[in-house]
Structure formats: structure tokens, C-alpha cells
Protein backbone atom coordinates (compact mmCIF):
# COMPACT_ATOMS: atom_id res chain seq x y z
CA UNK A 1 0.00 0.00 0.00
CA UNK A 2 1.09 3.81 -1.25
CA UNK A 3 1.17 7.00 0.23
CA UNK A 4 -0.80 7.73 -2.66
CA UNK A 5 -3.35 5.24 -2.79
CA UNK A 6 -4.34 5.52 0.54
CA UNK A 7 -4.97 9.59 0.38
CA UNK A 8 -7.27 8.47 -2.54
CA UNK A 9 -9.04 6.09 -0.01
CA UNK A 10 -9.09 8.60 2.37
CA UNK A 11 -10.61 11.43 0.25
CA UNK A 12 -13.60 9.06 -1.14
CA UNK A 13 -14.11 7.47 2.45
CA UNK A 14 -13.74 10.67 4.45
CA UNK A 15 -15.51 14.72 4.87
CA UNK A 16 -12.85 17.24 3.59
CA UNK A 17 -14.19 19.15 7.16
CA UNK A 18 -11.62 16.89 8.56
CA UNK A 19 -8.53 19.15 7.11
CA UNK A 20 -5.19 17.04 7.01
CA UNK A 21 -2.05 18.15 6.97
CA UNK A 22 0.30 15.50 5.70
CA UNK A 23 -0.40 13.37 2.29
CA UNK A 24 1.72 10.34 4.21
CA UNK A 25 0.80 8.14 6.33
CA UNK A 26 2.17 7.17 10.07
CA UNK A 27 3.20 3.14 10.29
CA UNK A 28 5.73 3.44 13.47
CA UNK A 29 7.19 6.37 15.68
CA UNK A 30 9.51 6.72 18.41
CA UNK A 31 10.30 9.56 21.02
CA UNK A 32 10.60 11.97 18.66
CA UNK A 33 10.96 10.87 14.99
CA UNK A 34 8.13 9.24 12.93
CA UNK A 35 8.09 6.65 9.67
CA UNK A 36 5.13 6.34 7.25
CA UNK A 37 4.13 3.46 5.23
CA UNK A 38 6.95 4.11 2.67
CA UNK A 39 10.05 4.17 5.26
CA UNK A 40 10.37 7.53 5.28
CA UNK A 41 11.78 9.38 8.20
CA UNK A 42 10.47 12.26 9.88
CA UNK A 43 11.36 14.62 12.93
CA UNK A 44 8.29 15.36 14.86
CA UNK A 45 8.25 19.22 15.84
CA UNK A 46 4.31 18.75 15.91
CA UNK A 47 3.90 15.89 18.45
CA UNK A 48 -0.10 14.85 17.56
CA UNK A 49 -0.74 18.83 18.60
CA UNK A 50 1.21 19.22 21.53
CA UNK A 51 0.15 15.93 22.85
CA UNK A 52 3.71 14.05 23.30
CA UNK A 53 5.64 16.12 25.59
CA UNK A 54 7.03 12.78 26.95
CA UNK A 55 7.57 11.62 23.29
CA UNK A 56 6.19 8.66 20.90
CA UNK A 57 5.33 5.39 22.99
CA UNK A 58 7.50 6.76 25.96
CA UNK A 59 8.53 2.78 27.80
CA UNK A 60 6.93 3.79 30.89
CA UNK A 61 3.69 4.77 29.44
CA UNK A 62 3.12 1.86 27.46
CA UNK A 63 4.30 -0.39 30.06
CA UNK A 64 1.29 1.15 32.32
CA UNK A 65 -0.98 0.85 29.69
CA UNK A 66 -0.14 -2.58 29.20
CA UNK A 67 -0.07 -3.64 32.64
CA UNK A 68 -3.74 -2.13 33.21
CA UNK A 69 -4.70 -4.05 29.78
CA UNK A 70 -4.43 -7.22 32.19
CA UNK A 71 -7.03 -5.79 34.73
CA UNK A 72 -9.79 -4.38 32.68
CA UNK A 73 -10.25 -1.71 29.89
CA UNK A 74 -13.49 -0.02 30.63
CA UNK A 75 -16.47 0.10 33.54
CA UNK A 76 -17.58 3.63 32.97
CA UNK A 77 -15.97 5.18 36.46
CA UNK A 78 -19.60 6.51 37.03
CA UNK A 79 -20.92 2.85 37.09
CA UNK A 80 -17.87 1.49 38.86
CA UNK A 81 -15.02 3.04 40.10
CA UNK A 82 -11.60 2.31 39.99
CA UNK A 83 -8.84 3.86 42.72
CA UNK A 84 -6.33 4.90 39.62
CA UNK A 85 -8.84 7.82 39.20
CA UNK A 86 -8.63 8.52 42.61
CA UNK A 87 -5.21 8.72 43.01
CA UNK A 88 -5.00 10.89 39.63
CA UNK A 89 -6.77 13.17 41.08
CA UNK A 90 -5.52 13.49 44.45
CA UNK A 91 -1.62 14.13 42.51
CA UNK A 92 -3.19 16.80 40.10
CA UNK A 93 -5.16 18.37 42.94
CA UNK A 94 -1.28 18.26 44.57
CA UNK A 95 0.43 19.49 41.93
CA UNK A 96 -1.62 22.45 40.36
CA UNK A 97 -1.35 26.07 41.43
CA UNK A 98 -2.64 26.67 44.83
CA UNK A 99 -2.64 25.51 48.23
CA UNK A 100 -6.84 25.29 49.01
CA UNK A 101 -8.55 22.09 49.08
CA UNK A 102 -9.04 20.87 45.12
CA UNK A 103 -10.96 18.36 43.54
CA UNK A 104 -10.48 17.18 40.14
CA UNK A 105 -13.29 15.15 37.57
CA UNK A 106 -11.78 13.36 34.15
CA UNK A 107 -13.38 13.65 30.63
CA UNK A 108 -12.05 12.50 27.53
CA UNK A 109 -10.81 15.85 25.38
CA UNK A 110 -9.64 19.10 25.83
CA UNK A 111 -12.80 20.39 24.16
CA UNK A 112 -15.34 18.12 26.80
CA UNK A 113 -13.05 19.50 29.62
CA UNK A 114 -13.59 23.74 28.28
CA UNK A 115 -17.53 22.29 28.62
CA UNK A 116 -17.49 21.05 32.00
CA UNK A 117 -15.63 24.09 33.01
CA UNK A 118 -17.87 26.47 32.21
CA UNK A 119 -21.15 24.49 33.06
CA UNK A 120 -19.54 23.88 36.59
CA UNK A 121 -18.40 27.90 36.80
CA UNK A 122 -22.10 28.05 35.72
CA UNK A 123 -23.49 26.34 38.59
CA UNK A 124 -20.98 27.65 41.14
CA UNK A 125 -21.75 31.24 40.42
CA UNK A 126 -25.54 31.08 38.99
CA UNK A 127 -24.68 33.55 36.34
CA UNK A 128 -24.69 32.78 33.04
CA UNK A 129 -22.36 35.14 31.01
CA UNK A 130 -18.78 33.91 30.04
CA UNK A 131 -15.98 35.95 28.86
CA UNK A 132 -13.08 34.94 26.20
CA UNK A 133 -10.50 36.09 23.89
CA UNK A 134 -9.83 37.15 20.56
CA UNK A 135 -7.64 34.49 18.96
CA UNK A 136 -8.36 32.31 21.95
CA UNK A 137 -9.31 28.26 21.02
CA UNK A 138 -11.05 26.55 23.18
CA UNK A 139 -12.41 23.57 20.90
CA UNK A 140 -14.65 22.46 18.59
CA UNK A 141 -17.90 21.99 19.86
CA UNK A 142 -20.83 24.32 20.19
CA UNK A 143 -19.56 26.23 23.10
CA UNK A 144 -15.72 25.53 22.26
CA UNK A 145 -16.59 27.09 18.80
CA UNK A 146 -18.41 30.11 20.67
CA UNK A 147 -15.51 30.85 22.96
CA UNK A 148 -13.14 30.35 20.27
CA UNK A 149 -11.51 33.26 19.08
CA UNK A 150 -11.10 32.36 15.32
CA UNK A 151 -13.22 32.15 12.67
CA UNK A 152 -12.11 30.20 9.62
CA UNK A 153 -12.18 27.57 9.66
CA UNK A 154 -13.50 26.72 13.40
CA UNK A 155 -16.63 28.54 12.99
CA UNK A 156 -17.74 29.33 9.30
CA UNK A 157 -21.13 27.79 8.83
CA UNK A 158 -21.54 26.38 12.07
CA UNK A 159 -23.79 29.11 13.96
CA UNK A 160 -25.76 30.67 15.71
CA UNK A 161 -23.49 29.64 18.91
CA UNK A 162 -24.46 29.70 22.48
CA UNK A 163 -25.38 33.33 23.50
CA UNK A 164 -23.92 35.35 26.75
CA UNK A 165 -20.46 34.88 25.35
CA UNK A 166 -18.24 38.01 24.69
CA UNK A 167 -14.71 38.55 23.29
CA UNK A 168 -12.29 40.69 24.73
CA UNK A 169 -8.61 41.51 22.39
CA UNK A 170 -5.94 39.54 24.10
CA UNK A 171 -2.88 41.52 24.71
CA UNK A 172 -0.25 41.53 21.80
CA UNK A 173 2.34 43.87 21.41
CA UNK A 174 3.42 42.83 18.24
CA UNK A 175 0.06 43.51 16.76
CA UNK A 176 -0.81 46.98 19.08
CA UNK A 177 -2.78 45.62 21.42
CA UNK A 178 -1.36 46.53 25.17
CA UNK A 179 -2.34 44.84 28.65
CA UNK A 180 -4.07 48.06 29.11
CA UNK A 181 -6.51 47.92 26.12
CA UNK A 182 -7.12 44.57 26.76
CA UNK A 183 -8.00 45.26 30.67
CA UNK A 184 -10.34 48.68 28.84
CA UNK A 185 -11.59 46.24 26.63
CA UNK A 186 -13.41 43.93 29.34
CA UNK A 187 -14.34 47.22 31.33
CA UNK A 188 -16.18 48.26 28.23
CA UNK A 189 -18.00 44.96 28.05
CA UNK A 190 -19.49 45.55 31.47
CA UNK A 191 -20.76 49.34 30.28
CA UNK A 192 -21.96 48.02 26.49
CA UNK A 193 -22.51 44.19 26.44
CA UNK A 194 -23.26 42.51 30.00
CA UNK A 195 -23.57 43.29 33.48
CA UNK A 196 -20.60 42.27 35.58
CA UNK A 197 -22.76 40.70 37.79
CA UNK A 198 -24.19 38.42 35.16
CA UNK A 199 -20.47 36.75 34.06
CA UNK A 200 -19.78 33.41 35.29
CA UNK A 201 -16.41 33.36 34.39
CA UNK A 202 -13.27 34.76 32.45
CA UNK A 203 -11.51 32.00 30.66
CA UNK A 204 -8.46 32.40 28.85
CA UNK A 205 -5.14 30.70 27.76
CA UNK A 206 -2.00 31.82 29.60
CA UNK A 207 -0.32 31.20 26.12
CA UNK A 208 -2.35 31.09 22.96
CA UNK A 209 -2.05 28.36 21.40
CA UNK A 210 -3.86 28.08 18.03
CA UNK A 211 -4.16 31.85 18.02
CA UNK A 212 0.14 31.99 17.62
CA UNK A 213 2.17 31.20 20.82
CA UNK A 214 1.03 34.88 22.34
CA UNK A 215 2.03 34.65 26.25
CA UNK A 216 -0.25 36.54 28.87
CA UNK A 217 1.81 39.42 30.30
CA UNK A 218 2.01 38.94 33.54
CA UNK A 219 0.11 42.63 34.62
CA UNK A 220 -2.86 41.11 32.48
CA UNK A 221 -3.20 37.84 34.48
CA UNK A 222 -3.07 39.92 37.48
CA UNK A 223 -5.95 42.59 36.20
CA UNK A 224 -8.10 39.23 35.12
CA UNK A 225 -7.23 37.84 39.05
CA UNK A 226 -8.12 41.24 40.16
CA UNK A 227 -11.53 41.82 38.02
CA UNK A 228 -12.54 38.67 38.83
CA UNK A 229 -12.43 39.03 42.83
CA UNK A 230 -14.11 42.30 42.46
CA UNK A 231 -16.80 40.74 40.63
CA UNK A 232 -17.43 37.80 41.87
CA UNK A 233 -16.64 36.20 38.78
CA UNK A 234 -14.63 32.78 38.31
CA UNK A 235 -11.03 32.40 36.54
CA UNK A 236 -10.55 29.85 34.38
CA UNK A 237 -6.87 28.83 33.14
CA UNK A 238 -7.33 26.90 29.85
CA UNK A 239 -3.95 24.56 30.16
CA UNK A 240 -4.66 22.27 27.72
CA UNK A 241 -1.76 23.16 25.22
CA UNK A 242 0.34 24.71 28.06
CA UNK A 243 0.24 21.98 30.29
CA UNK A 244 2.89 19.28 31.62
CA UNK A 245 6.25 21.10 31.47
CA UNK A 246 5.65 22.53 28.29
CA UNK A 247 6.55 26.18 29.46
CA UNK A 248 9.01 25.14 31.75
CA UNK A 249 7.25 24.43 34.40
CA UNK A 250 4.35 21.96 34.87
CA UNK A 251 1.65 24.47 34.45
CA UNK A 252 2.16 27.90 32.51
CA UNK A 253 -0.05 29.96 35.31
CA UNK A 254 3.17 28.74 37.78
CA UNK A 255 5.02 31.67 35.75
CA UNK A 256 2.91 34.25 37.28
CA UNK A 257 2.11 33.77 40.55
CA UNK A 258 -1.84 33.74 39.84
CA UNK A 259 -4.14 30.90 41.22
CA UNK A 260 -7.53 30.52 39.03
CA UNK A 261 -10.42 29.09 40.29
CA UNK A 262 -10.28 26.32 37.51
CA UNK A 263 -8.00 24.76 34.88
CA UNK A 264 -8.41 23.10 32.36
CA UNK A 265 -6.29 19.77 31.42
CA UNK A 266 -5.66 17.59 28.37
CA UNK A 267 -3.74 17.02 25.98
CA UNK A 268 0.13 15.85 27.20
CA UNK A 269 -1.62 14.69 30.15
CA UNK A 270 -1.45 11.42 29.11
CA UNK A 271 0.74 10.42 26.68
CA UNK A 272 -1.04 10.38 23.45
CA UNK A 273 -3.80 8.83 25.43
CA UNK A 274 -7.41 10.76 25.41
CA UNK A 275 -7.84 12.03 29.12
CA UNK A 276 -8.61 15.57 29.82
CA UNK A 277 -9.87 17.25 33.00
CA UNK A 278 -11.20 19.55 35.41
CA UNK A 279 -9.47 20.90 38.66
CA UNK A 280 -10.66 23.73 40.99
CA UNK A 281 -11.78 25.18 44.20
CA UNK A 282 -13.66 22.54 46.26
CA UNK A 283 -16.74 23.99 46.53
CA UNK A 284 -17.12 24.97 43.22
CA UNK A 285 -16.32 21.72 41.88
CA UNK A 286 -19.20 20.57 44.02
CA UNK A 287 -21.57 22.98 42.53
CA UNK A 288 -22.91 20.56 40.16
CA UNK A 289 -25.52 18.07 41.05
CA UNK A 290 -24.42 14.29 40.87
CA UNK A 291 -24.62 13.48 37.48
CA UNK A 292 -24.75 16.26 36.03
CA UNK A 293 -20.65 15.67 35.42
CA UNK A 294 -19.60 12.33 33.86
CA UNK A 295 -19.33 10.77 30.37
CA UNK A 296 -19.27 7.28 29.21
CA UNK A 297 -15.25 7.30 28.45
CA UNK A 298 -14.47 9.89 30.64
CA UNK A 299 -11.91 8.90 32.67
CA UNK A 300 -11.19 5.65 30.98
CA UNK A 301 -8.76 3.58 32.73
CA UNK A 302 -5.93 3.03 30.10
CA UNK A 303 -5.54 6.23 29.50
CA UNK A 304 -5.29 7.21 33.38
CA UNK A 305 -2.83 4.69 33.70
CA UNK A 306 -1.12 5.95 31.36
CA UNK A 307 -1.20 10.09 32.95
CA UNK A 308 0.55 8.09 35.90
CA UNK A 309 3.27 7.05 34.25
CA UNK A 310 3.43 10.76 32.63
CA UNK A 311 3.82 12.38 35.54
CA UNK A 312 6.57 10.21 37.25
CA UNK A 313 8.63 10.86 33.58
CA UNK A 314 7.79 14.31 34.01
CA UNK A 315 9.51 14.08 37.23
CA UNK A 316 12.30 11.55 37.29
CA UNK A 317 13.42 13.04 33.39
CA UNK A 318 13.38 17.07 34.93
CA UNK A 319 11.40 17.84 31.23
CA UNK A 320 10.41 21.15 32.91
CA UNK A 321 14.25 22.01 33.00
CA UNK A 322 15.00 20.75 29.63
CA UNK A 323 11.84 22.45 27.91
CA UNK A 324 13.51 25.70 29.22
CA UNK A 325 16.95 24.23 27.80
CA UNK A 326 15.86 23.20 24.39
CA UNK A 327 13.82 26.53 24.33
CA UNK A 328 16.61 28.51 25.21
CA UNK A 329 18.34 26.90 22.39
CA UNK A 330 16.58 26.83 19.57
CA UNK A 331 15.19 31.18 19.93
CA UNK A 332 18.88 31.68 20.51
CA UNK A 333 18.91 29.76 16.90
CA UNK A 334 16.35 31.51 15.19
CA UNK A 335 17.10 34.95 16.52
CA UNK A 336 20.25 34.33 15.20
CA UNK A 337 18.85 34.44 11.67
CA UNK A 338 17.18 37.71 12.36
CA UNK A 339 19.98 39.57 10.07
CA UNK A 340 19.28 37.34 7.07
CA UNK A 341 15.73 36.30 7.32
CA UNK A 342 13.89 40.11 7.10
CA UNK A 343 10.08 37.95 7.06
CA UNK A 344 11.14 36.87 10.65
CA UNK A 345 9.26 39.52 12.65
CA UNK A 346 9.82 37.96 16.41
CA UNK A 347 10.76 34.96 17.97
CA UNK A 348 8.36 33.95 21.08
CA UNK A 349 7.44 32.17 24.25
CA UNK A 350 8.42 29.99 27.25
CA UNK A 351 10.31 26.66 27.69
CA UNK A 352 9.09 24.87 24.55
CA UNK A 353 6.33 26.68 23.68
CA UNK A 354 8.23 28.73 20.84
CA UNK A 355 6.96 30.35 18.16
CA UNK A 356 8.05 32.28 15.09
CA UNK A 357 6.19 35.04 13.37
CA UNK A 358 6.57 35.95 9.62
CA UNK A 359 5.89 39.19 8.21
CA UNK A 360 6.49 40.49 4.51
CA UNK A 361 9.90 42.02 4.39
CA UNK A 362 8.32 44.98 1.72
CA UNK A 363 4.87 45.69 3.12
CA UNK A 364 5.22 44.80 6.99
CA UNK A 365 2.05 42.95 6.73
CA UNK A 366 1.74 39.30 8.28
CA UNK A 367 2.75 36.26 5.58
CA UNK A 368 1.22 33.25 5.92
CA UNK A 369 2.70 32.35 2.60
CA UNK A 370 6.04 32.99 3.35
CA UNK A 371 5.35 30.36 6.61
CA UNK A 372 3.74 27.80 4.46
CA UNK A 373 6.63 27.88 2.16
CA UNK A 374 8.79 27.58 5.22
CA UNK A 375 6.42 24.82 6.63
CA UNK A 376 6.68 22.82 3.20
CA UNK A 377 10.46 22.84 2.55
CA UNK A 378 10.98 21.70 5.99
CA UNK A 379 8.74 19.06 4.93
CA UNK A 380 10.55 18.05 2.05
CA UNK A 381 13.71 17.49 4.09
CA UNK A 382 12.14 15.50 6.77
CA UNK A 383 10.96 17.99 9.59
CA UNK A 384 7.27 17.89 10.29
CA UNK A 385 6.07 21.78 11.55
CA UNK A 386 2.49 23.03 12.61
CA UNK A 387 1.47 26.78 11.61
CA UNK A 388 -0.94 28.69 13.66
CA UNK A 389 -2.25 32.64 14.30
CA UNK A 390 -5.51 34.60 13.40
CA UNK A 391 -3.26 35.47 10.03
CA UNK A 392 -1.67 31.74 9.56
CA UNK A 393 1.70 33.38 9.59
CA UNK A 394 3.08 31.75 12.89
CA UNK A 395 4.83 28.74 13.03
CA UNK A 396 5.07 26.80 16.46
CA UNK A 397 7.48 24.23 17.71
CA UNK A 398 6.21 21.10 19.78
CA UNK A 399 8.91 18.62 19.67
CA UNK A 400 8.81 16.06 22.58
CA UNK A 401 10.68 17.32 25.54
CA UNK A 402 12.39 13.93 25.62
CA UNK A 403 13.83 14.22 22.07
CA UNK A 404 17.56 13.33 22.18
CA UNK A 405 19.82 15.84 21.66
CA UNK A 406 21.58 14.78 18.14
CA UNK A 407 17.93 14.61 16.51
CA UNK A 408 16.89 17.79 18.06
CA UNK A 409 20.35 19.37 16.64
CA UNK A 410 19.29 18.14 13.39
CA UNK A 411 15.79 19.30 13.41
CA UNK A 412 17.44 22.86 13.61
CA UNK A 413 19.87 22.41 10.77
CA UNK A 414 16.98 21.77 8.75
CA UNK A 415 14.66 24.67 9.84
CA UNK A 416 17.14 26.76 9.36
CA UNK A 417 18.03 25.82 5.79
CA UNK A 418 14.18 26.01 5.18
CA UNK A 419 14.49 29.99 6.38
CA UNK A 420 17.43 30.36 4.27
CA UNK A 421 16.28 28.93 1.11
CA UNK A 422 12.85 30.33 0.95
CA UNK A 423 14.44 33.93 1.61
CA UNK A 424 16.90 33.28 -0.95
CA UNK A 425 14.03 32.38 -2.89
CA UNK A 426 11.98 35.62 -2.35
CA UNK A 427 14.96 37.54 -2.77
């Protein structure tokens, strides 16, 4: 079986709403390098979406989710429980910001977990108003879409969303947006949109993910903190792309000092494994009625097994140290290239969650087809990259945190001959 033949299966057996990036197809990966059905190598800067921070089929996470394989695959935790949930929760309720009592409930995605997060905030407050972001994502389902900060292609012919949602700019300097016209921006909502007193929550991402690697400043997570005490309104910390060590330490909201009231949890969390999940305040994860929380997969077993073993690599491998030193590196890298690569507007972010921005050299406007040309010819030579921003013009680096060093090297010989040859090529 092709490459080829199976993207013509694929197109006649599957909705073109499902966008795909690559035209191979995976048959083996390990740590951080990847092999389609062809033998061809790849180094994975992508990592399923920021999903392997401890790397393709880490040893320890497949030997927990082979070892629970023996006991049982599925009850449906609501039905009956199992004590690896338990003692999941009881370590994230440990090891997430703040010192109050915690309690923490599993779902399957990162878009499930965004739900339960506001329909908890929701109960907990009585209120029914929720602010978000421009350029924020926060999923794909109804009210994922509607607090999503991006329209194509999340939300074009999907409406009419949930109402009492409102969109504030998110700071970005780059772009002339301040902390201050952000903080104006939600004190204007209150005077034009919806009374303060009717907003649940305020939920945002402490770095944007699919809106371009844009990091809160640290006076804006403090004004949200602040607006929401005086308010009475709930903070909630969408983690799901920031989350396990990515940012250099085990959650990005760590960096400032800020406790929400809720997080949100997914993604790395468990290896490749689909686990997501709530944590917050006791008594506002209690505000929901039994029941009224759950799923039939949510919390499944192998995959909390498997969030177990994640968090003792986490901690035994120091990846929030070495996403700082492999972050470190590779802006170093690229804002080395600053002198001959004009497109390359600014080089971004904490730890490992790096990003670089491309605008055109003549105009100054943003280039998303200078970054797909980057994006392709890394391609070509082996190095698989993931674009992302409001204009497409971002490209964002999610190699595994375990990647050994010589491939990592590697991977950054070929970016930057991708830079060089596609500015010697607009040139």
C-alpha cells in the first residue's frame, strides 16, 4: 500500500471538514521521529498537537498501559469506580497552582473539559455570562466554537453559537494591542454588552495556542485575578496546550504567581492517550448536582494509567528544565537568523512553547505564505512543523521534551536551511 493510494481512499471514504495536513501516512514512531508506510523518516516538531511532551510510545507509558490491559479496559468510572482515578486526582489536585482544598473530575478531550468548566463555573456562580479572547481556542464543539476566538475555519457555517459569550482583544504587542486595552476592553464589556454581575467566568489561555504562541503578560493575568475578585466572577486557566512542562514548568499559570479558580487539562496529560480534566476550588467543583458531570469514556482507565506514568517521567526526566533548555536553544537559533531572514518579525514564548512570526519584508504585513513555504520545505527534508495565528503566519514548535539531543540538533539544521532557502528564494 502507497502514500498515494491511501490519500485516494481517504478522500472518497472521508468529509474534507476533517482538514489534514500531511499526504503520508504514520506506520511506526519513536520519542521523537516518525516513519510512514513508505520508510520515510520524519522529525516530529508537531507531536499529535502538543500531545507528546514525553515523546512517541514513551517505555513507561506503554508499560502502564499494558499492565492495566491485564485488569480491565473499561467500567464507565460513574458505574464502577476504579482507585487509579482517585489517586490521579488526588496528585493533580497536589500538583496544580494553589494551596486550598481541590478536587479534580476526568473527561475524555480538551474540548469536553472547556464544557465542564464552564457548566460547573455556571453552577458555582448562577450567572450565566462567560468571557473569552480574541484568537483564543477553546475547541470544537458548540460552546468551544463560541468561545473560540477564530473564525475560519473553526466557525464558518456552524452558527448561531451559544449566546452570553463576549470577546475581549488579548494583549499583543506585536500587533498593538497593550495589557491596558485589553484590561479597557473587558471594562467596556461591562458598560456596552453585560452586566458584571451576570459573568460566570473569564476563561483564557496563559499562552495562545492556536491563536500563535502569544504569552499573557504577567500585569494582564493579574488585572483578570483582580476583576474577577471584584466581581465575583470565576477564573478559568485553559492549560490544555500549556500543560505538563511545556513552558518550563508543569503548568504555565506557575510563571505568574496567579491561582484561578479552575484549569483546564488535556492534551500531554497522558501520553497520546485521550484524558482531559477539570481541577478547581472545592466547593465549586461541588456545585454541580451528581450526574450532572460524567461521560461514558471519561476517565477511561488506560488512558489514566497511562497520565501516571506521565507524571513520574515528568519528574524523574526534569522535562520542565530541559523544555527551558531546548527553548533557550533553539530562539537563541532563530534569533540568530534575524539579520538574514527580514520575514522573521519575532521569535516567542516559554520553555518549549516557541513560536516564530513571519511578516512580509516589503509591506510589513503578516505572511502566511512565506510560513507555508517555510512549513513545506521543511517538509521536504524530513521535519514535520504546525502553523498557527488569526493570520496563519506563525509557526510553532512542539517537539517532545524527551527528544535526544543529536535529533533535536538536526531538526534545527533543517529549519534553518528552510528559512534560508525560501528567503533566498523571495529575494
Amino acid at each position: 500500500m502507497s502514500n498515494a493510494e491511501l490519500q485516494a481512499r481517504k478522500n472518497a471514504a472521508t468529509p474534507r471538514g476533517v482538514g489534514v495536513l500531511c499526504d503520508f501516512y504514520a506506520e511506526r514512531a519513536e520519542n521523537a521521529e516518525l516513519w510512514d508506510i513508505e520508510g520515510r523518516r520524519f522529525i516530529d516538531f508537531a507531536s499529535g498537537i502538543a500531545v507528546l511532551n514525553t515523546g512517541h510510545r514513551h517505555p513507561k507509558v506503554v508499560a502502564a498501559i499494558r499492565e492495566q490491559l491485564d485488569h480491565f479496559t473499561h467500567t464507565a468510572y460513574q458505574i464502577v469506580p476504579y482507585a487509579s482515578y482517585v489517586s490521579l486526582a488526588e496528585k493533580i489536585n497536589r500538583c496544580t497552582p494553589g494551596n486550598h482544598p481541590k478536587k479534580t473530575a476526568f473527561f475524555t478531550t480538551g474540548a469536553e473539559a472547556v464544557e465542564n468548566a464552564i457548566k460547573i463555573a455556571r453552577a458555582a456562580s448562577g450567572r450565566p455570562g462567560v468571557i473569552a479572547f480574541g484568537g483564543g481556542f477553546h475547541g470544537r464543539t458548540m460552546m468551544g466554537m463560541a468561545l473560540t476566538g477564530k473564525v475560519a475555519p473553526y466557525k464558518i457555517g456552524f452558527g448561531p453559537f451559544p449566546g452570553e459569550i463576549f470577546h475581549a482583544p488579548f494583549p499583543n504587542a506585536l500587533h498593538g494591542v497593550s495589557t491596558d486595552d485589553a484590561l479597557k476592553a473587558i471594562q467596556h464589556l461591562f458598560k456596552s454588552e453585560i452586566d458584571p454581575q451576570r459573568v460566570a467566568a473569564i476563561i483564557f489561555e496563559p499562552v495562545q495556542g492556536e491563536g500563535g504562541f502569544y504569552e499573557a503578560p504577567l500585569e494582564f493575568v493579574r488585572g483578570l485575578r483582580k476583576i474577577c475578585d471584584q466581581h465575583g466572577i470565576l477564573l478559568i486557566a485553559d492549560e490544555i496546550q500549556t500543560g505538563f512542562a511545556r513552558t518550563g514548568k508543569l503548568f504555565a499559570m506557575e510563571h505568574y504567581g496567579v491561582v484561578p479558580d479552575l484549569m483546564t487539562i488535556a492534551k500531554s496529560l497522558a501520553g497520546g492517550m485521550p484524558l482531559s480534566g477539570v481541577v478547581g476550588r472545592a466547593e465549586i467543583m461541588d456545585a454541580a448536582q451528581p450526574g450532572g458531570l460524567g461521560g461514558t469514556y471519561a476517565g477511561n482507565p488506560l488512558a489514566i494509567a497511562a497520565a501516571h506514568a506521565v507524571l513520574a517521567v515528568i519528574d524523574e526526566e526534569k522535562l520542565a528544565e530541559r523544555a527551558e533548555t531546548l527553548g533557550q536553544k533553539l530562539k537563541t537559533r532563530l534569533n540568530g537568523l534575524k539579520a538574514v531572514v527580514p520575514q522573521l518579525a519575532e521569535v516567542r514564548g516559554p520553555g518549549s512553547m516557541v513560536a516564530a512570526e513571519f511578516f512580509d519584508a516589503a509591506t510589513g504585513e503578516p505572511s502566511p505564505e512565506f510560513t507555508k513555504q517555510v512549513q513545506a520545505r521543511a517538509l521536504e527534508r524530513g521535519l514535520l512543523l504546525l502553523s498557527c495565528g488569526v493570520h496563519g503566519n506563525v509557526i510553532r514548535f512542539l517537539f517532545p521534551l524527551t527528544i535526544p539531543q543529536a535529533v533535536f540538533d538536526e531538526a534545527l539544521d533543517i529549519l534553518e536551511e528552510a528559512l534560508m532557502a525560501k528567503t533566498a528564494a523571495k529575494a
